[in-house]
Protein backbone atom coordinates (compact mmCIF):
# COMPACT_ATOMS: atom_id res chain seq x y z
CA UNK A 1 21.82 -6.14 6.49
CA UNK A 2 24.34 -9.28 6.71
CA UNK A 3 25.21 -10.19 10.34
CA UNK A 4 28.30 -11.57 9.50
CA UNK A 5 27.71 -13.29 12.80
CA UNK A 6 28.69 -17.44 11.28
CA UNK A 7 31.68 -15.23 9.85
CA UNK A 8 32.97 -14.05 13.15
CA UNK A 9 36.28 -15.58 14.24
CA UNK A 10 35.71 -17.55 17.36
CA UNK A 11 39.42 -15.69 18.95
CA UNK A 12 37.92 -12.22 18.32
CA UNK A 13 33.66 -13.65 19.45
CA UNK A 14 35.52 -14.77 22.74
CA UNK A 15 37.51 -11.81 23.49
CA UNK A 16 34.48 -9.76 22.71
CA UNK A 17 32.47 -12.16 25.21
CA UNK A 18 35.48 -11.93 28.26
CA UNK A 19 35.21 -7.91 27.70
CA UNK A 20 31.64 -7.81 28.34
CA UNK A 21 32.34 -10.32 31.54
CA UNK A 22 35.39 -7.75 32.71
CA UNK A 23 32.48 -4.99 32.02
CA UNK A 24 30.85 -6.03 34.96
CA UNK A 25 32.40 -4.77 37.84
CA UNK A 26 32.57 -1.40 37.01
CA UNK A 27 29.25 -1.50 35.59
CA UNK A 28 27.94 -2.63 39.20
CA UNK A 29 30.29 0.15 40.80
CA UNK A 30 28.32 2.71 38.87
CA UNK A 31 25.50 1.12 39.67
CA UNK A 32 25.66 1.46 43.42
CA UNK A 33 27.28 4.93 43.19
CA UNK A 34 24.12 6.42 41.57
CA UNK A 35 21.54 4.33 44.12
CA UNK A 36 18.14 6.47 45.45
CA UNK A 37 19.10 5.64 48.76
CA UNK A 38 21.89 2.10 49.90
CA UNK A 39 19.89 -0.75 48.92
CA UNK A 40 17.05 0.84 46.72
CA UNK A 41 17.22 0.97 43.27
CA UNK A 42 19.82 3.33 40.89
CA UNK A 43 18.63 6.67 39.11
CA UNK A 44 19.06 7.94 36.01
CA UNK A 45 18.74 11.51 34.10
CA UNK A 46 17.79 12.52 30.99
CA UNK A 47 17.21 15.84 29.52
CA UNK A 48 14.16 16.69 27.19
CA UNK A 49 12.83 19.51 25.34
CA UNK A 50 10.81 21.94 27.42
CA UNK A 51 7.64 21.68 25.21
CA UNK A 52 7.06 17.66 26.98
CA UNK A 53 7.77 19.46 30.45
CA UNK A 54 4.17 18.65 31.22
CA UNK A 55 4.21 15.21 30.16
CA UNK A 56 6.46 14.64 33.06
CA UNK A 57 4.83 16.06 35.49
CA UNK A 58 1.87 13.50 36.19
CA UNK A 59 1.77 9.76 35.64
CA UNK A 60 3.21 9.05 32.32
CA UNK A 61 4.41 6.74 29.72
CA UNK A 62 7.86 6.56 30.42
CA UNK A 63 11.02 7.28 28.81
CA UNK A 64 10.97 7.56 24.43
CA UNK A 65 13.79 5.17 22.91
CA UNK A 66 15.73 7.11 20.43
CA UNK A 67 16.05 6.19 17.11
CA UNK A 68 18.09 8.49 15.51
CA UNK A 69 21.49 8.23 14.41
CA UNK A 70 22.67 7.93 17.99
CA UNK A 71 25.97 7.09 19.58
CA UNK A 72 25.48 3.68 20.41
CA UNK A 73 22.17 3.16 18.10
CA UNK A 74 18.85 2.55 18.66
CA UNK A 75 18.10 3.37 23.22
CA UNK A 76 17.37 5.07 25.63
CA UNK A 77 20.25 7.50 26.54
CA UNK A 78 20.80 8.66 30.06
CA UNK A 79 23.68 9.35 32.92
CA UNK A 80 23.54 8.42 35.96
CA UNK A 81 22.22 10.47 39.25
CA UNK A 82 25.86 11.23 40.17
CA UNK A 83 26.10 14.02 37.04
CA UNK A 84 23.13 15.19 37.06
CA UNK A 85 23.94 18.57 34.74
CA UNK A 86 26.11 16.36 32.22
CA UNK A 87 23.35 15.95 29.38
CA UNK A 88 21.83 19.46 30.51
CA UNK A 89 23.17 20.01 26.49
CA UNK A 90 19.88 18.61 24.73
CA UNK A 91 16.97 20.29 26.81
CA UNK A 92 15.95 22.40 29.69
CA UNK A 93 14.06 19.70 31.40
CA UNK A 94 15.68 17.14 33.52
CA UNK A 95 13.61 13.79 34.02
CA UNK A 96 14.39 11.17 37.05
CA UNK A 97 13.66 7.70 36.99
CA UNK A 98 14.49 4.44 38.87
CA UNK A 99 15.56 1.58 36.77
CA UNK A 100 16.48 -2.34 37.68
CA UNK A 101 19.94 -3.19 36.25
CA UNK A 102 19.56 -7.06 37.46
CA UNK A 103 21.00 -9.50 35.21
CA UNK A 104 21.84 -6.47 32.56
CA UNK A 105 24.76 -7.57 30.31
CA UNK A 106 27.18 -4.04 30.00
CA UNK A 107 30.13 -3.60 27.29
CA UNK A 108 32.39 -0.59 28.90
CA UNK A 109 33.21 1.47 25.68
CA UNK A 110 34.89 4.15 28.29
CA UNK A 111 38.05 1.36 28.17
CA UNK A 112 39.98 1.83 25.16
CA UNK A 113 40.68 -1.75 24.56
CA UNK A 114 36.99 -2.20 24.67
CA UNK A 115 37.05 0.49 21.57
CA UNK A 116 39.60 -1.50 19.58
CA UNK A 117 37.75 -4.80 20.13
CA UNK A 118 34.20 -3.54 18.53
CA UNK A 119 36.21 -1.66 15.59
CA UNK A 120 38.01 -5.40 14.95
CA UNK A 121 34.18 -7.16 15.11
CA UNK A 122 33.23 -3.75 12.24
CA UNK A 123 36.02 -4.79 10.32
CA UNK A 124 34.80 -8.59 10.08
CA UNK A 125 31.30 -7.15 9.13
CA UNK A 126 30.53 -8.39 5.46
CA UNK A 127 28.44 -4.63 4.62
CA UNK A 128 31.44 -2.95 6.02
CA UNK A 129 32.95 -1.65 2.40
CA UNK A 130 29.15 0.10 2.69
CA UNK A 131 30.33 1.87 5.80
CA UNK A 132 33.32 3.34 3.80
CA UNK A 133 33.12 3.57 0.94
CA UNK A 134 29.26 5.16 -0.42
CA UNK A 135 27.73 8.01 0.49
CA UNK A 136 25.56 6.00 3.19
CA UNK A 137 28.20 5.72 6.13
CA UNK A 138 26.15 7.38 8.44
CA UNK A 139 23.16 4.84 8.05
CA UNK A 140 25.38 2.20 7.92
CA UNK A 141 27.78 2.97 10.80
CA UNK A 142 24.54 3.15 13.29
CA UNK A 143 23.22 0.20 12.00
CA UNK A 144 26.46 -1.61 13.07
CA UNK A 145 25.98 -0.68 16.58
CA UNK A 146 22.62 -2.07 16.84
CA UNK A 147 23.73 -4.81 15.43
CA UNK A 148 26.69 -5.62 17.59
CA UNK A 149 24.66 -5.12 20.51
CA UNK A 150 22.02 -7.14 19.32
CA UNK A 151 24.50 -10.14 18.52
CA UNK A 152 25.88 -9.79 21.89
CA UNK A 153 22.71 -9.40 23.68
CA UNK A 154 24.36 -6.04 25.08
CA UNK A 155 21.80 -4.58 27.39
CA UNK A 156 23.79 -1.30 28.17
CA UNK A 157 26.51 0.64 26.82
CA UNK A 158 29.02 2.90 29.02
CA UNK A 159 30.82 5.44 27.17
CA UNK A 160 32.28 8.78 27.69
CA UNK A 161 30.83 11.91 26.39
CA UNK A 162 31.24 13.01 22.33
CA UNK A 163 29.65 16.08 22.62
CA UNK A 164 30.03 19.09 25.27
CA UNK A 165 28.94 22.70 26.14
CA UNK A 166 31.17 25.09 24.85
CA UNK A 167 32.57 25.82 27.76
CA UNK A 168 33.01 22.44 29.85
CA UNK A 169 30.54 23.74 32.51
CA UNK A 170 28.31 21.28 32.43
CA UNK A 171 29.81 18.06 30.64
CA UNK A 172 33.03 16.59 31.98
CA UNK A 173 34.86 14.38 28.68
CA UNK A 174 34.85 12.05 32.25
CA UNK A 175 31.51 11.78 32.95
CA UNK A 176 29.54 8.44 31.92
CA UNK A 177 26.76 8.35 29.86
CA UNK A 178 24.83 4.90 28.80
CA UNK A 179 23.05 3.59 26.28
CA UNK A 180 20.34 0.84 27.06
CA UNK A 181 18.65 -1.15 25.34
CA UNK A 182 14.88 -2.21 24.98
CA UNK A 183 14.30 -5.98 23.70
CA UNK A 184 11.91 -7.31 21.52
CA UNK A 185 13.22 -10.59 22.24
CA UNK A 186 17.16 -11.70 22.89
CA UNK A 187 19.06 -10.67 20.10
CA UNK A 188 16.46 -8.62 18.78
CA UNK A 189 16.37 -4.90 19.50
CA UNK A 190 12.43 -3.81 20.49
CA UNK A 191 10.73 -0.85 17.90
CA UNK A 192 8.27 -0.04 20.60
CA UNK A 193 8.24 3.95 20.51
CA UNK A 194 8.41 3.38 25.41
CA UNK A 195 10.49 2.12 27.37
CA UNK A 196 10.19 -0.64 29.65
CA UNK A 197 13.26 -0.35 31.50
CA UNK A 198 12.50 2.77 33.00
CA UNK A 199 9.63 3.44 35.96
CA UNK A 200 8.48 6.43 37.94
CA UNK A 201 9.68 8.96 35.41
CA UNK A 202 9.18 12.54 36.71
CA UNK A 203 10.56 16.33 36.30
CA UNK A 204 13.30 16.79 38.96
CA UNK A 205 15.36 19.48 37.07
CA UNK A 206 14.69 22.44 35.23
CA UNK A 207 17.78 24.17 33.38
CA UNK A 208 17.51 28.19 32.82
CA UNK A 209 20.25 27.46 30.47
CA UNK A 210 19.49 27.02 26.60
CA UNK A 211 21.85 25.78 24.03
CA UNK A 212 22.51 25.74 20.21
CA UNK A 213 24.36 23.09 18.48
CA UNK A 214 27.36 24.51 17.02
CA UNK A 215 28.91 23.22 13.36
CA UNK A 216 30.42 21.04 13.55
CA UNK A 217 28.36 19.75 16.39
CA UNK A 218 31.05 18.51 18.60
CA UNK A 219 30.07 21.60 21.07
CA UNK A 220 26.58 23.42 21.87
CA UNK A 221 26.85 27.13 22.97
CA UNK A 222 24.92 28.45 25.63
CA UNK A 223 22.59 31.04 24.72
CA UNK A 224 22.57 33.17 28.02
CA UNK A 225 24.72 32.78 30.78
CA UNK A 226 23.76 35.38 32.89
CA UNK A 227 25.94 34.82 35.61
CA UNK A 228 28.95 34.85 32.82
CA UNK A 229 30.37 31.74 34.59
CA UNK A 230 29.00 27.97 34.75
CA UNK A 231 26.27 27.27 36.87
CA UNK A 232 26.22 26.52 40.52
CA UNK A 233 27.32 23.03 41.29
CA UNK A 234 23.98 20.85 41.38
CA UNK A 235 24.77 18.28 44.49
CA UNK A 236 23.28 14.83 43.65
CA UNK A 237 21.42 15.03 46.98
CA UNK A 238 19.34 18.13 46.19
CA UNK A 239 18.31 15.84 42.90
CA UNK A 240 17.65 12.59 44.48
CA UNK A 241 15.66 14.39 47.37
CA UNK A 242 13.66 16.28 45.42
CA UNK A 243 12.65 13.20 43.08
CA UNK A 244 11.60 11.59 46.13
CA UNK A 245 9.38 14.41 47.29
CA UNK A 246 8.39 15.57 43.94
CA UNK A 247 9.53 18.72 43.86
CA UNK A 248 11.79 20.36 41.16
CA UNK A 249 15.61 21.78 41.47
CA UNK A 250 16.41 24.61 39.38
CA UNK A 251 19.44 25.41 37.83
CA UNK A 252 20.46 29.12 36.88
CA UNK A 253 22.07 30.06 33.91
């Protein structure tokens, strides 16, 4: 794949640059909103399938890094503490962990001006007619986003939701959901299959809820909801007390 990095005009690199340096502030107000405890360090969720429920449940190896044709590309996906039933959509298992955002670099894709600045940077991308125009889009669209990351030495991504339950119950279009990345060296995604950004990983939540992705999957149905309504509201400080006592919260359908 062709960087297109020498290409880049210097008007559009520095504009890019100042967005990721206007990034910050909000990415440290997220930050402290989704803290253990004031002062300790921030929590994140993710969901995972119920078959590696046991895998979280002792010492472990950590969080997987996706691979997959995701979102943002190649990272480990995750909300903060704050929404804790947001990615509830992609398994019944909810896994807590603490993570140290010092120094991260953070590109704000929830701002809309943030949007139109990495679509300019696609359009300057020399394998872009490949995006387009052959039957690979898919492959090459995701390789794009690792690559702009990697060029700007994004460590994580903030964006808003592009998938939800049926129903809105438990993702908000709202809520903020990251991407982070794992580095092999600066500028240089890692392909390590763990982690390393990610410590203390354990089950916290446990969803009754199921869901099926729907076609096209913009939406996942729910495949019980017993109580015919969303779930109970799932305060933040039933999650973030019951990580620190290692105990799980459950959710009913």
């Amino acid at each position: 794949m062709t960087s297109g990095a020498a290409m880049l005009p210097r008007d559009l690199r520095q504009e890019i640059a100042d967005a990721i340096t206007t990034s910050e502030p909000t990415w440290l107000a997220f930050v402290d909103d989704n803290r253990e405890a004031a002062g300790g360090r921030p929590l994140a969720v993710k969901y995972v399938p119920a078959r590696y429920a046991a895998t979280y449940q002792k010492p472990n190896r950590g969080l997987f890094i996706g691979s997959s044709n995701f979102t943002w590309g190649r990272g480990v996906y995750v909300t903060g503490v704050q929404e804790p039933l947001s990615t509830a959509i992609y398994g019944r298992v909810g896994v807590v962990s603490r993570f140290d955002p010092s120094g991260w670099k953070a590109f704000d894709a929830r701002d809309q001006a943030n949007e139109q600045l990495y679509l300019r940077w696609l359009h300057t991308q020399p394998d872009y007619s490949q995006a387009v125009l052959t039957v690979h889009s898919d492959y090459w669209l995701h390789q794009f986003r690792n690559l702009f990351r990697e060029q700007f030495e994004i460590d994580v991504v903030l964006f808003h939701p592009d998938e939800k339950d049926a129903g809105g119950w438990y993702t908000d279009p709202q809520h903020t959901w990251m991407a982070v990345s794992d580095w092999q060296s600066r500028q240089v995604l890692s392909r390590a299959d763990y982690s390393t950004r990610f410590e203390d990983v354990w089950l916290t939540i446990l969803i009754e809820e199921e869901f099926t992705p729907d076609t096209p999957a913009l939406t996942r149905t729910p495949h019980f909801t017993l109580s015919g309504g969303p779930p109970a509201p799932l305060p933040p400080v039933d999650v973030r007390d019951a990580y620190r006592n290692k105990t799980v919260v459950r959710v009913e359908s």
